[in-house]
Every structure is written in structure tokens, then in C-alpha cells.
Protein backbone atom coordinates (compact mmCIF):
# COMPACT_ATOMS: atom_id res chain seq x y z
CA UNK A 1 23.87 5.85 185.00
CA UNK A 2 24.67 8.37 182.67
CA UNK A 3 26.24 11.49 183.84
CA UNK A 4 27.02 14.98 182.22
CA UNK A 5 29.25 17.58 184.20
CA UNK A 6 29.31 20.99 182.78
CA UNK A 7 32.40 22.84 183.67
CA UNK A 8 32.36 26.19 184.18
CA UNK A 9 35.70 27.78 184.55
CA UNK A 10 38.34 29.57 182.56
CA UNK A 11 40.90 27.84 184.33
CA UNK A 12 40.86 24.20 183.32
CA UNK A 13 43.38 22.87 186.45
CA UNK A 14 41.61 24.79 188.69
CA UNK A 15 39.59 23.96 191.88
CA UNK A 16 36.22 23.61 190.99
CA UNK A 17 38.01 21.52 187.95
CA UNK A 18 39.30 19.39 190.71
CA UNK A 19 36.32 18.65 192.17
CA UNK A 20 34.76 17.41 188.81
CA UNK A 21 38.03 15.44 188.44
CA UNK A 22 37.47 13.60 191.57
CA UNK A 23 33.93 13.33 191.72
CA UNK A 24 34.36 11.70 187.94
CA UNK A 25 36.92 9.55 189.34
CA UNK A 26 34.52 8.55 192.01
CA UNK A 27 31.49 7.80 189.47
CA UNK A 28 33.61 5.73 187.27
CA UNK A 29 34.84 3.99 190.27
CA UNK A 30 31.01 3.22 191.03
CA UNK A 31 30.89 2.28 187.25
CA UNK A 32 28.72 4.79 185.95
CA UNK A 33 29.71 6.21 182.69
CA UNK A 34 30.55 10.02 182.95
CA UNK A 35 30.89 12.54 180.21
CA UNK A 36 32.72 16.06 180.63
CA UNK A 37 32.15 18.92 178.98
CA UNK A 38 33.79 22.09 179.55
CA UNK A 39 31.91 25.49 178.32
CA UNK A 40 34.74 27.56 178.44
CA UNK A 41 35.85 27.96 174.25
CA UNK A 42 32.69 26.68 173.51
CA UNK A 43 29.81 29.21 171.43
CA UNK A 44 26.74 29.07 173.58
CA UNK A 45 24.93 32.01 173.02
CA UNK A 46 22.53 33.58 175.37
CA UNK A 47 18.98 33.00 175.43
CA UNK A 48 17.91 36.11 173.31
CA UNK A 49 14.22 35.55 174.53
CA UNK A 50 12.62 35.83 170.83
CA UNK A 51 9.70 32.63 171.95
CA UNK A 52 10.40 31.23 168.45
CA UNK A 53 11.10 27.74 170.04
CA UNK A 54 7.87 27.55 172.07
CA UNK A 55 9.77 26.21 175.20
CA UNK A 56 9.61 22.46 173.07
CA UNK A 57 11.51 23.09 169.81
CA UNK A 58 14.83 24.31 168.24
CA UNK A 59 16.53 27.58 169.21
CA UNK A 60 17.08 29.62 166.30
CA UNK A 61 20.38 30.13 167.30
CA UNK A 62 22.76 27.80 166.24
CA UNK A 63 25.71 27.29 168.36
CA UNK A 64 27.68 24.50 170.18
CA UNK A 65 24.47 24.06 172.76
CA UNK A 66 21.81 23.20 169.66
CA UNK A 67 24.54 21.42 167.93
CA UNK A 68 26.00 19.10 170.75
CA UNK A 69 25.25 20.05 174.14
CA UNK A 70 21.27 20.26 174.20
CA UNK A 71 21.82 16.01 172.95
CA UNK A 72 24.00 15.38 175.41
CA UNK A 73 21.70 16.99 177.81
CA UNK A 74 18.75 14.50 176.30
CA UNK A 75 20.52 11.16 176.76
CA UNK A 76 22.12 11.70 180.61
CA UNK A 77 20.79 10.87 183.76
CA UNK A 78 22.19 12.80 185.75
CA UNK A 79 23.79 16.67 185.20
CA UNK A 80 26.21 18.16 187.40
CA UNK A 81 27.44 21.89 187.59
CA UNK A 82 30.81 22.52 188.09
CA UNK A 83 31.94 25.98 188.66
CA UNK A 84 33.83 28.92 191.00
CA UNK A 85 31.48 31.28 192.57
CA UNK A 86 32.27 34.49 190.72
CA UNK A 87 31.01 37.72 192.71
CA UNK A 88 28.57 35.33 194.58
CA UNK A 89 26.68 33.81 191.54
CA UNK A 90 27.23 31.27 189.06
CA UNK A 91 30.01 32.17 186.34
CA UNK A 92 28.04 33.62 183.34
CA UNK A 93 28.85 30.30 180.75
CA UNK A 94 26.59 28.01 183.41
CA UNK A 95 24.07 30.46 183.36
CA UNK A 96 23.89 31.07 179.64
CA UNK A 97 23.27 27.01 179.77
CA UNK A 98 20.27 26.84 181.96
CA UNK A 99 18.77 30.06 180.54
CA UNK A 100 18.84 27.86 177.34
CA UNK A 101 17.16 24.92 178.94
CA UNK A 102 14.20 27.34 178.02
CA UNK A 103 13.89 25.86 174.31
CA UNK A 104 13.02 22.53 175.55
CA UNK A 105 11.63 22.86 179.38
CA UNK A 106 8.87 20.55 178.69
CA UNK A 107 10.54 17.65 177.73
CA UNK A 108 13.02 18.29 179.86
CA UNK A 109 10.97 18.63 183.49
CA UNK A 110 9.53 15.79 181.98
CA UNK A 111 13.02 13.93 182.46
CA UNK A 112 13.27 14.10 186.25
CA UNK A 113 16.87 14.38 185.79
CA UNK A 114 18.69 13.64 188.78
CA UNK A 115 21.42 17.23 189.71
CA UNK A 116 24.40 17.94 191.80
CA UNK A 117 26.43 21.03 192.01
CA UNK A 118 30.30 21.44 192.61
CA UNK A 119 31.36 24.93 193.39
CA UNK A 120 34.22 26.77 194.97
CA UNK A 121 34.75 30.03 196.10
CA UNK A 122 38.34 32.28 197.44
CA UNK A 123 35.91 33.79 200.30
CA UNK A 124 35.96 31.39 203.51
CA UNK A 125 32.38 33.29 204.34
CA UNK A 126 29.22 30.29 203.93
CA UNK A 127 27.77 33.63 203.03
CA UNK A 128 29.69 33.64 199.84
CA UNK A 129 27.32 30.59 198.65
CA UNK A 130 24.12 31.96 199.74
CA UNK A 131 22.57 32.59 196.60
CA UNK A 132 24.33 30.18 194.44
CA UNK A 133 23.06 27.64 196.48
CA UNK A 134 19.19 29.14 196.31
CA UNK A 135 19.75 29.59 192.88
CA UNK A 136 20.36 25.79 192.23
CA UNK A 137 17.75 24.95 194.68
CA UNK A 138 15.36 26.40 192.88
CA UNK A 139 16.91 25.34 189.45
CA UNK A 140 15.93 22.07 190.73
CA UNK A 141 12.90 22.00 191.80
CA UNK A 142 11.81 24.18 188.55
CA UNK A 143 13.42 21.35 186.27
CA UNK A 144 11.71 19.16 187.87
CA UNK A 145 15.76 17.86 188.54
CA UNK A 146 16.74 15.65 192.13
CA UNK A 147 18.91 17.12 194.12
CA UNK A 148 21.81 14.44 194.84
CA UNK A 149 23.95 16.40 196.39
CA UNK A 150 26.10 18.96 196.82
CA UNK A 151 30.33 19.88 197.39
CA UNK A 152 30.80 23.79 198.90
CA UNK A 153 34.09 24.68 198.72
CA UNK A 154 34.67 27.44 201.29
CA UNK A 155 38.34 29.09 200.97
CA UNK A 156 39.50 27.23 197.76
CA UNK A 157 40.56 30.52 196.11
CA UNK A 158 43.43 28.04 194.15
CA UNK A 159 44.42 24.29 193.68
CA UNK A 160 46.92 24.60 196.16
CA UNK A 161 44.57 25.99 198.91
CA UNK A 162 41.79 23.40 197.76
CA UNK A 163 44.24 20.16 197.86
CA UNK A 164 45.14 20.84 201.82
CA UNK A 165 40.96 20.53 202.55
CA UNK A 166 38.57 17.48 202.43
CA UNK A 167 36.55 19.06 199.71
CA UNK A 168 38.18 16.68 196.75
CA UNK A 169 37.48 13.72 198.63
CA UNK A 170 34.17 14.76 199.72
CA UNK A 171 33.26 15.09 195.68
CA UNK A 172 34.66 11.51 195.83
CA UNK A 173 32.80 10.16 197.77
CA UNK A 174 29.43 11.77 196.41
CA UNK A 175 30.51 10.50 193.04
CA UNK A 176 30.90 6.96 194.28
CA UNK A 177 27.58 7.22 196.51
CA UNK A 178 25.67 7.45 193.47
């Protein structure tokens, strides 16, 4: 299988960084091939809403998602979103990503891409996840996407905090599940 995590964070050694790490560690170990691409530095505009693409053609903006992400999107199997809960929601560079799914949602609900989300948050609340979690829920089922699962990292606020909990090894597992 073919699998895509977008990364999400400014902070490139970070937690939710270390989940993708070990959930790609995992997925390899499974031998699945698994491509990572991190958002942060990268131009992805937001969706400006103009219509112009017809929800099945090219955004008129061109930026690193038309230029290289939207393909890699095409070709995977499987995406995952990787990402620290930032004031309870997703950090605005995975949400400019899906909001540009827009420009091609029929071909790609068509897909039935398989989805699994990776997230972290400071707060040790489960409250803290509430709507990040409905928000990918619904993502999914939208997208037409399979949920495959799912690593909620409650009180990983930095690498150090995140390495004394099961949390990496969980995302290890999932990624060798697959």
C-alpha cells in the first residue's frame, strides 16, 4: 500500500512528528511504501472559493498543492494527518489542505481512500480532542475516506513528555497493523 502522511507542525522534532516517525517506521516494517510530506514551508494557499474548478478540475491557484501535493494525493492509498491540536482544532496548514480537496472531490470520494489521524495535544483533558476528532470523522465519511485508525495524544505538550507515554508505540503498532 501506498501511504501519504501530511505533517502539520512548525516544529519538525516535535510530538505529533514523532508519531508520524514511528507510525512510518511501523508501515515500512509491514512493507508498505510510505511517503512524508511536511506542509510547514510549503505555499498552499487557501481555498479562495471562486468555483472556477467545478469541484473536478484545476485550481487556479498555483502553488505547491496543484504542483505536487494534489498528485501525490492521486496515486496513495492511504492519507494520514499528522498534527498538534492548536486551540482545539486542526493547525491551519491541514486545514488549508482538505479545504483544497474541494477542486477535485469527485474523483477523489470516488477513491475510497483509506485515513488515519495522528494528533497531540499539551492539555491532558479528552475534551481537548473533541472536535478534532468530529472534525475528521466527518472528513471521512464526506471523502468517502476509511477510517483506519486513530493515535490521541493526551498530555504530549513536548517530545520529552510524549517519549515517557505509550502513544509512539501505539502509532507503531497501527502502522504495522495495516
Amino acid at each position: 500500500m501506498n501511504i501519504l502522511i501530511l505533517k502539520a507542525s512548525g516544529n519538525r522534532r516535535g510530538s505529533s512528528a514523532m508519531l508520524a516517525d514511528e507510525f512510518a517506521r511501523g508501515a515500512r516494517d509491514a512493507g508498505h511504501t510510505v511517503t512524508e510530506y511536511n506542509l510547514i514551508g510549503k505555499k498552499i494557499g487557501d481555498c479562495i472559493g471562486c468555483g472556477r474548478c467545478g469541484m473536478a478540475g484545476a485550481c487556479v491557484q498555483k502553488d505547491d498543492y496543484e504542483d505536487e501535493l494534489k498528485g501525490l494525493i492521486r496515486t496513495t492509498d492511504m492519507l494520514v494527518f499528522a498534527f498538534p491540536v492548536y486551540y482545539y482544532s486542526w493547525p491551519s496548514q491541514a486545514k488549508a489542505v482538505i479545504d483544497r480537496f474541494y477542486s477535485f472531490t469527485y474523483e477523489l470520494t470516488g477513491m475510497r481512500k483509506k485515513a488515519i489521524m495522528l494528533t497531540v495535544a499539551w492539555d491532558s483533558t479528552p475534551e481537548s480532542f473533541e472536535i478534532v476528532e468530529a472534525y475528521y470523522d466527518r472528513i471521512c465519511s464526506y471523502m468517502h475516506f476509511q477510517d483506519c485508525g486513530r493515535v490521541v495524544g493526551i498530555g504530549c505538550g513536548t517530545p520529552d513528555m510524549t517519549r515517557t507515554t505509550d502513544y509512539p508505540a501505539q502509532a507503531y503498532r497501527l502502522g504495522v497493523s495495516l
